[in-house]
C-alpha atoms as a PDB file:
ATOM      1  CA  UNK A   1      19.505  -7.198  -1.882  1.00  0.00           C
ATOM      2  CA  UNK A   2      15.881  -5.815  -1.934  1.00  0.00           C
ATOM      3  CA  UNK A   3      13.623  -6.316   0.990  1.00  0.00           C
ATOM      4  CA  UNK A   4      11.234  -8.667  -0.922  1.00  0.00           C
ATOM      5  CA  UNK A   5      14.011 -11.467  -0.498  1.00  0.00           C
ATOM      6  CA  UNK A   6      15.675 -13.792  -3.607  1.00  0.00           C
ATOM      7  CA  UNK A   7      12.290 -13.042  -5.657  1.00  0.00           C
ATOM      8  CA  UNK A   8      12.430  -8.825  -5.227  1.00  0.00           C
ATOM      9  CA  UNK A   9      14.035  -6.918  -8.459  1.00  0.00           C
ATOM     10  CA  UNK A  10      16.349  -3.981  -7.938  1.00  0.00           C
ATOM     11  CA  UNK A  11      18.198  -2.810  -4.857  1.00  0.00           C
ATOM     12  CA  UNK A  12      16.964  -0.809  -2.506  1.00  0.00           C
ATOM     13  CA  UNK A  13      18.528   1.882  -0.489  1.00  0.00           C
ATOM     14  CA  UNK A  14      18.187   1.815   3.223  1.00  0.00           C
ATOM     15  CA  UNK A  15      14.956   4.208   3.691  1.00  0.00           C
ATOM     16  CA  UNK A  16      15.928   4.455   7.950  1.00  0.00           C
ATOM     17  CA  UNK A  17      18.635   6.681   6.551  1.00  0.00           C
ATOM     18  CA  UNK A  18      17.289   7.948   3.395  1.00  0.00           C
ATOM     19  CA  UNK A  19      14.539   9.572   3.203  1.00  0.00           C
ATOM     20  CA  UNK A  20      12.393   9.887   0.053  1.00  0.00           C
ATOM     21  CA  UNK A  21      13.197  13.161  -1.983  1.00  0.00           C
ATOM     22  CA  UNK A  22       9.783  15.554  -2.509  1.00  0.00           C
ATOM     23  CA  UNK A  23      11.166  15.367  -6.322  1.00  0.00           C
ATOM     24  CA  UNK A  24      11.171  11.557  -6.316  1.00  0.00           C
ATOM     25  CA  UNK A  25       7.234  11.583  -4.586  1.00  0.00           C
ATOM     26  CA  UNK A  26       6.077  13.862  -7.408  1.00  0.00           C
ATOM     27  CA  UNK A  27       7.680  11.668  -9.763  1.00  0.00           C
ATOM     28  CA  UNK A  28       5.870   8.509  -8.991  1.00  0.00           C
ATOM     29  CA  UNK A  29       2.766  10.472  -8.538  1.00  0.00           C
ATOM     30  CA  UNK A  30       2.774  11.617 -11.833  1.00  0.00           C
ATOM     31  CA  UNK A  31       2.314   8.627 -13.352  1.00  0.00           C
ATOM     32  CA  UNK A  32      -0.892   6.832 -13.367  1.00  0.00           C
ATOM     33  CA  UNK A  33      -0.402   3.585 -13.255  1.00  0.00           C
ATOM     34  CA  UNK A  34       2.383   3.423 -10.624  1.00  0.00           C
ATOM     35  CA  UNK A  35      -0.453   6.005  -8.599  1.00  0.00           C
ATOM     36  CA  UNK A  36      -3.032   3.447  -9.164  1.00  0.00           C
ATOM     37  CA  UNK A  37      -1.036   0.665  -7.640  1.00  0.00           C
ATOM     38  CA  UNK A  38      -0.574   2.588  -4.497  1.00  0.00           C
ATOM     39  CA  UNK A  39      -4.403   3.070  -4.480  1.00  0.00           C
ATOM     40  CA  UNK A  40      -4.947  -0.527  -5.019  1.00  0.00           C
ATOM     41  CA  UNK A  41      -2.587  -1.584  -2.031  1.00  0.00           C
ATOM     42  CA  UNK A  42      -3.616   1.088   0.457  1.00  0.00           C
ATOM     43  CA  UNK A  43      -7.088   0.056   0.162  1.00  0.00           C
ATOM     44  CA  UNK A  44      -6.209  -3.713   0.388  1.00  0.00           C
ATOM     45  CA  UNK A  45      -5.169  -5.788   3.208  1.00  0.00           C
ATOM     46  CA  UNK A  46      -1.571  -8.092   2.947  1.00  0.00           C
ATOM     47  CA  UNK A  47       0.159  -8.323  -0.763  1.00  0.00           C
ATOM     48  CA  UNK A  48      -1.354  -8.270  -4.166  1.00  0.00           C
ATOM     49  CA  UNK A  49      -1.041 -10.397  -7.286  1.00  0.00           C
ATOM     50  CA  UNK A  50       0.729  -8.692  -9.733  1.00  0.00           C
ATOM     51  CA  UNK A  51      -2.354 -10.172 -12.216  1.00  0.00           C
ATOM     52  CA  UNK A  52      -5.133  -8.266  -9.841  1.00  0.00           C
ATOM     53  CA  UNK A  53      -3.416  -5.277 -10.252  1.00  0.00           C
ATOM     54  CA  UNK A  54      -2.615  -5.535 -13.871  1.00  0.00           C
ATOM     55  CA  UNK A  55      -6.838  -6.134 -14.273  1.00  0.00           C
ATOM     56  CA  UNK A  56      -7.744  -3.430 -11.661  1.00  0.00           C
ATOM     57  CA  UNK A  57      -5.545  -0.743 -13.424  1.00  0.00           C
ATOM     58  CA  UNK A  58      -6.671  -2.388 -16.659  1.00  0.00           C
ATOM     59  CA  UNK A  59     -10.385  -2.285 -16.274  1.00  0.00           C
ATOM     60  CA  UNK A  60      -9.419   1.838 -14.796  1.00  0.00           C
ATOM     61  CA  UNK A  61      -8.242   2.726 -17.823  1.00  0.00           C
ATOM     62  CA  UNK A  62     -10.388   0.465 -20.105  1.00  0.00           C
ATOM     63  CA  UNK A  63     -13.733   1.356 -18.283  1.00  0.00           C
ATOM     64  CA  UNK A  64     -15.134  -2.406 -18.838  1.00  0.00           C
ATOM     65  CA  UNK A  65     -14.781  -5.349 -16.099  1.00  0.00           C
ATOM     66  CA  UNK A  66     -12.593  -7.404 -17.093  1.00  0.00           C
ATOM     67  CA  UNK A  67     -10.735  -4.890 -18.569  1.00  0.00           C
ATOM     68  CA  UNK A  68      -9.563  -6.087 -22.756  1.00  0.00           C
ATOM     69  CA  UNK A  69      -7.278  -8.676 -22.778  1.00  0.00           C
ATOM     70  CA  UNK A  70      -4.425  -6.794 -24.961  1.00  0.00           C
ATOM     71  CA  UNK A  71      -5.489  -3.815 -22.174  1.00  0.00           C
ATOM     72  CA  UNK A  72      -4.509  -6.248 -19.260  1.00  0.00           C
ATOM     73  CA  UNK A  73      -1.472  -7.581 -21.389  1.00  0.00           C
ATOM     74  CA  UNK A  74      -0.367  -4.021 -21.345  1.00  0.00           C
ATOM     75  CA  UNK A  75      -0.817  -3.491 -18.036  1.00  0.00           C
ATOM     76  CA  UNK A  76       0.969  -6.384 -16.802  1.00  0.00           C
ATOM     77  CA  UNK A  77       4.234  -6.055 -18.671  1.00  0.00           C
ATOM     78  CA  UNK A  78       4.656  -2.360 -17.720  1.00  0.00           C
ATOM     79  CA  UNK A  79       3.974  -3.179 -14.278  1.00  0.00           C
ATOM     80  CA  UNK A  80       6.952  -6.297 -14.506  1.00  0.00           C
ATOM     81  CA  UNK A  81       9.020  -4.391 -16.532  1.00  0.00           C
ATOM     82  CA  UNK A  82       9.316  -1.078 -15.307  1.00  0.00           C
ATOM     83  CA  UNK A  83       6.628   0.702 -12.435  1.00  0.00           C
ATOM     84  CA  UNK A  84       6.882  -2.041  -9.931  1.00  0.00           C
ATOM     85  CA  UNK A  85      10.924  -2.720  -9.971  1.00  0.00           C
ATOM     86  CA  UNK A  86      10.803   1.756  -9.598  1.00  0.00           C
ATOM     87  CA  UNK A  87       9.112   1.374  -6.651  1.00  0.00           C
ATOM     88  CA  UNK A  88      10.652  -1.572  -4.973  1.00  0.00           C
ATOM     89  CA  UNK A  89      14.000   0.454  -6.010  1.00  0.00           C
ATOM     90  CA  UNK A  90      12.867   3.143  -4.495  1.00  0.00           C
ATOM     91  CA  UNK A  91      11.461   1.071  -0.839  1.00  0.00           C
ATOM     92  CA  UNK A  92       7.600   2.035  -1.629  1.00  0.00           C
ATOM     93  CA  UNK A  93       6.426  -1.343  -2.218  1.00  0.00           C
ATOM     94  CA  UNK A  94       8.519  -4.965  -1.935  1.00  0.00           C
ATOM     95  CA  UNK A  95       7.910  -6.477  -5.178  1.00  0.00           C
ATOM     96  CA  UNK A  96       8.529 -10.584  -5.308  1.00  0.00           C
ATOM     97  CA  UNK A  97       9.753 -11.004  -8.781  1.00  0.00           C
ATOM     98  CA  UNK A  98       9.169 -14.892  -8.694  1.00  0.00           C
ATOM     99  CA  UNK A  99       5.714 -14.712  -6.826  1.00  0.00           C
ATOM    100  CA  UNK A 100       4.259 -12.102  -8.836  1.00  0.00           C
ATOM    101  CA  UNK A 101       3.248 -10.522  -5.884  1.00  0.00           C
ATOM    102  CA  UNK A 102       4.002  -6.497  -4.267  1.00  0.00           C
ATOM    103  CA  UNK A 103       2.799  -5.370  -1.037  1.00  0.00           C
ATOM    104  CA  UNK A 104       3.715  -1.815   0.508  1.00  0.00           C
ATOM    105  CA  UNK A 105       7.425  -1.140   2.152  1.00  0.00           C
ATOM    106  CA  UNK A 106       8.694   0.815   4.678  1.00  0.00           C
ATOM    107  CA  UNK A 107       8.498   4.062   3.022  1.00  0.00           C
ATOM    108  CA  UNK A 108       4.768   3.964   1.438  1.00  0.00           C
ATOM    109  CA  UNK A 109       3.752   6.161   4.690  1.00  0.00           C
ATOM    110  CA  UNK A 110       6.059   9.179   2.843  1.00  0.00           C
ATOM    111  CA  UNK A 111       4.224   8.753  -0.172  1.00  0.00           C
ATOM    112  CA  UNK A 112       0.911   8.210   1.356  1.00  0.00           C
ATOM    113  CA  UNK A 113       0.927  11.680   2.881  1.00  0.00           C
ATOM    114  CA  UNK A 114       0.911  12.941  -0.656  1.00  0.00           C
ATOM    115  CA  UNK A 115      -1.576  10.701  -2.178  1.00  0.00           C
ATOM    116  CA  UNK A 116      -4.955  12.760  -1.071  1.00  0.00           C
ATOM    117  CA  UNK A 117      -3.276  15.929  -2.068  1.00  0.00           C
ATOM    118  CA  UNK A 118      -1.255  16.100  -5.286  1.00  0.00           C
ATOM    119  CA  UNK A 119      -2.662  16.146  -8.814  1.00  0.00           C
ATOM    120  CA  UNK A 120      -0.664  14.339 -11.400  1.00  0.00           C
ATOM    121  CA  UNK A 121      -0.354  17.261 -12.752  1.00  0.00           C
ATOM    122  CA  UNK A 122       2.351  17.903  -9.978  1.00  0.00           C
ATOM    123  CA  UNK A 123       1.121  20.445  -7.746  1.00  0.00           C
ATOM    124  CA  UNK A 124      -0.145  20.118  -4.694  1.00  0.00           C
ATOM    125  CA  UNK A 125      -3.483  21.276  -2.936  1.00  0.00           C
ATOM    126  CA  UNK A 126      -1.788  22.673  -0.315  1.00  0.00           C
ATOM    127  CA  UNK A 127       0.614  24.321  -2.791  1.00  0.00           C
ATOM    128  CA  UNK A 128      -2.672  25.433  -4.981  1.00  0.00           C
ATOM    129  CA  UNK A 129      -4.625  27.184  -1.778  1.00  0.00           C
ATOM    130  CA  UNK A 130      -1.053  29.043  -1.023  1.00  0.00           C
ATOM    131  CA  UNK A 131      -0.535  30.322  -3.878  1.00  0.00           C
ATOM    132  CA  UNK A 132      -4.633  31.593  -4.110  1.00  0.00           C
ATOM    133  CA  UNK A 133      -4.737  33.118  -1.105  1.00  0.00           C
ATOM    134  CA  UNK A 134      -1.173  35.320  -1.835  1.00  0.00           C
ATOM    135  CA  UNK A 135      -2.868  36.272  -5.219  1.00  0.00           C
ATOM    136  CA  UNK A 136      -6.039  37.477  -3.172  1.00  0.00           C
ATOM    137  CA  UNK A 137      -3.973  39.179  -0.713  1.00  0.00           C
ATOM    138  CA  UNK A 138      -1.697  40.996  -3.019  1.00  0.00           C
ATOM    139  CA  UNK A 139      -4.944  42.017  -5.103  1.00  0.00           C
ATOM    140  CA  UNK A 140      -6.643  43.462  -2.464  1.00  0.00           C
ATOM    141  CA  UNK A 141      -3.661  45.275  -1.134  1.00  0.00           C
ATOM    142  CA  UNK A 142      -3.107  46.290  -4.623  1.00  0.00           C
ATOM    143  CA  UNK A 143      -6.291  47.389  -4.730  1.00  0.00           C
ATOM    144  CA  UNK A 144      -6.288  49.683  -1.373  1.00  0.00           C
ATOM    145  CA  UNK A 145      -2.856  51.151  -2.343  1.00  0.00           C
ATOM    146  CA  UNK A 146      -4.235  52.047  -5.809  1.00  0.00           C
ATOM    147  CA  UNK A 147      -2.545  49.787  -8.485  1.00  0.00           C
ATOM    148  CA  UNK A 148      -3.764  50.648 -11.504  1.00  0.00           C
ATOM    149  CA  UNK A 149      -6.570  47.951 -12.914  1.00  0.00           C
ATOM    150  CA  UNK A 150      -6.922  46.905  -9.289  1.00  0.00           C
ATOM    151  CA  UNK A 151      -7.700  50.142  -8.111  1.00  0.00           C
ATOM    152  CA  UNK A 152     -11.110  50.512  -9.694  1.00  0.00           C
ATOM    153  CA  UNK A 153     -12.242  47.131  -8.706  1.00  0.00           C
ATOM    154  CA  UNK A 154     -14.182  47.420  -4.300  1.00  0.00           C
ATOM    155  CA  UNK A 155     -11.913  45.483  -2.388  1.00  0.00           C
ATOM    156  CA  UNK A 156     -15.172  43.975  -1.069  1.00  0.00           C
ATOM    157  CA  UNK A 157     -16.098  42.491  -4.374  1.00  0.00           C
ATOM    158  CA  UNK A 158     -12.282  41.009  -4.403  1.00  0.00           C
ATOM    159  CA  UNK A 159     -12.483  39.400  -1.479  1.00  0.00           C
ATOM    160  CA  UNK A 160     -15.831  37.683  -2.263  1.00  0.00           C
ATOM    161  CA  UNK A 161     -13.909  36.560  -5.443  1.00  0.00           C
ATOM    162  CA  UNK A 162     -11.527  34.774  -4.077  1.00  0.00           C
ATOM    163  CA  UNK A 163     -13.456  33.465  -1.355  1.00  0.00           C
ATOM    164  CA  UNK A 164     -16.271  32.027  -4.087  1.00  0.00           C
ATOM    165  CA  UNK A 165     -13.127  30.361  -5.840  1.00  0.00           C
ATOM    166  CA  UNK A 166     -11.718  29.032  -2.599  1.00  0.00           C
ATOM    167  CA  UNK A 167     -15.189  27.222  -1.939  1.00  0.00           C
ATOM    168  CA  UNK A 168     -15.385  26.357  -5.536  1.00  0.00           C
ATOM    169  CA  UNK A 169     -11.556  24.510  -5.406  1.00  0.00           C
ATOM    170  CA  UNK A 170     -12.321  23.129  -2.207  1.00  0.00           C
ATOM    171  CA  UNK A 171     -15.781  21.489  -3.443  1.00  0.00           C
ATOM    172  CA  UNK A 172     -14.356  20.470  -6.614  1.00  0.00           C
ATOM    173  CA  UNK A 173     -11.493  18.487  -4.309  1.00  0.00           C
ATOM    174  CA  UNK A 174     -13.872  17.348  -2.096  1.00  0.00           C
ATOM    175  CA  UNK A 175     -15.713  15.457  -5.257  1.00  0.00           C
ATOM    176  CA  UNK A 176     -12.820  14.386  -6.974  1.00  0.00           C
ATOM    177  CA  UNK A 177     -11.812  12.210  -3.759  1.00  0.00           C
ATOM    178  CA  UNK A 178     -14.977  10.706  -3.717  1.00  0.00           C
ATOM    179  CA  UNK A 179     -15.333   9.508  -7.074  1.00  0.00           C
ATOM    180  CA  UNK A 180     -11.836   7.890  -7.029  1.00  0.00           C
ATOM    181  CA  UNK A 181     -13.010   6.476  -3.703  1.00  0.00           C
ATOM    182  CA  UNK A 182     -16.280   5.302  -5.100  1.00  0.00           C
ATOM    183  CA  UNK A 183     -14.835   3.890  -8.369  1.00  0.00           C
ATOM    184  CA  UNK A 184     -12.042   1.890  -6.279  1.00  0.00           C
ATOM    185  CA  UNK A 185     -14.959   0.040  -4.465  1.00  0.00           C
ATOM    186  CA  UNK A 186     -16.262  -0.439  -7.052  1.00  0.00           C
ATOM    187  CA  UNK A 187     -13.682  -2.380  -8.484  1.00  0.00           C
ATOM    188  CA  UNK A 188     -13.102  -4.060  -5.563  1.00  0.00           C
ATOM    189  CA  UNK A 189     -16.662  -5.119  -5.449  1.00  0.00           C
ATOM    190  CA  UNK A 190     -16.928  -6.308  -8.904  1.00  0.00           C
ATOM    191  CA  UNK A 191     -17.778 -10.071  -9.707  1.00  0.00           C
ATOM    192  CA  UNK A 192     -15.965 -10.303 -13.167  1.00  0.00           C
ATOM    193  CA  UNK A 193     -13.895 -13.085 -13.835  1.00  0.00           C
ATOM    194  CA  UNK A 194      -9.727 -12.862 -12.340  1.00  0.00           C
ATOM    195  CA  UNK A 195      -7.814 -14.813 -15.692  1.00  0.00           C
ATOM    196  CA  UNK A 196      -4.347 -14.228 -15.043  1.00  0.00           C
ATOM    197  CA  UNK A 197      -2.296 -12.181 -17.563  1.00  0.00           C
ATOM    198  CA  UNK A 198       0.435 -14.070 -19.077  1.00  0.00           C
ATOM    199  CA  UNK A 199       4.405 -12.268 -19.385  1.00  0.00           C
ATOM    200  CA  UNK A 200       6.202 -14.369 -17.026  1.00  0.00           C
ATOM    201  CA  UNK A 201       9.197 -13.644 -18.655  1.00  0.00           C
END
């Protein structure tokens, strides 16, 4: 049985002795829906309606408060159907089934470690500044050992390079976070009306 009791779809395995796979963290990630319920419930206190979320996620993708109603239709069945009974599956979130309601599990603090750093797009900041800084240090070794192409090119001017695109990945991160921060207060804050979203079945 899953941790959200009689209500709570799915089964999920015992995360004390299983551990979330890095595959499986990327994998929810990737999608944004099941990334904007995470959002939604990190920066919430206790559980959520399953409505709320279908109209937060709605009015995200919609850009207008109250998000369409075939928008927040949409929303709300995916979110029965399929991203909310993954996640419960999966321990992130308990999801009550008969409530309508999901709240973060046990292992939302593996995922949450994640949820600053990785793109969508599957790769992760940490994972992007790795990989930069090898390329700069193999080009400017390149370039003192004379590789051809990298040889003509001052080391100095190299290594200013890479530093300029360091600070310019590092400022566009920066300002990515705080937009998605500043839009989810936004949401939060808004005054529009809550209807519930039908698709009880």
């Amino acid at each position: 049985m899953s941790r959200g009791g009689a209500g709570s779809v799915g089964v999920t395995r015992n995360r004390s002795e299983d551990r979330l796979e890095e595959s499986e963290i990327h994998d929810v990630l990737r999608n944004d829906r099941r990334r904007l319920v995470l959002e939604r419930l990190r920066s919430s206190e206790g559980s959520e309606a399953v409505s709320d979320l279908a109209e937060y996620i709605g009015s995200v993708e919609s850009g207008e408060t109250p998000p369409p109603r075939n928008v927040r239709q949409s929303v709300y069945v995916s979110l029965h159907q399929t991203h909310l009974p993954k996640l419960d599956e999966l321990g992130i979130v308990t999801y009550d089934s008969d409530a309508k309601t999901v709240a973060l599990a046990d292992a939302a603090h593996e995922v949450a470690v994640y949820m600053e750093v990785v793109p969508k797009y599957g790769i992760s900041w940490a994972e992007y500044y790795l990989g930069l800084g090898l390329l700069g240090l193999l080009s400017l070794v390149g370039s003192g050992i004379g590789v051809p192409t990298l040889s003509v090119v001052d080391p100095t001017l190299l290594g200013v390079a890479f530093l300029l695109l360091v600070v310019a990945s590092a400022t566009y991160q920066i300002v990515d976070q705080r937009s998605s921060l500043l839009h989810r207060l936004r949401s939060r804050g808004a005054d529009g009306p809550n209807v519930d979203a039908t698709g009880d079945d």
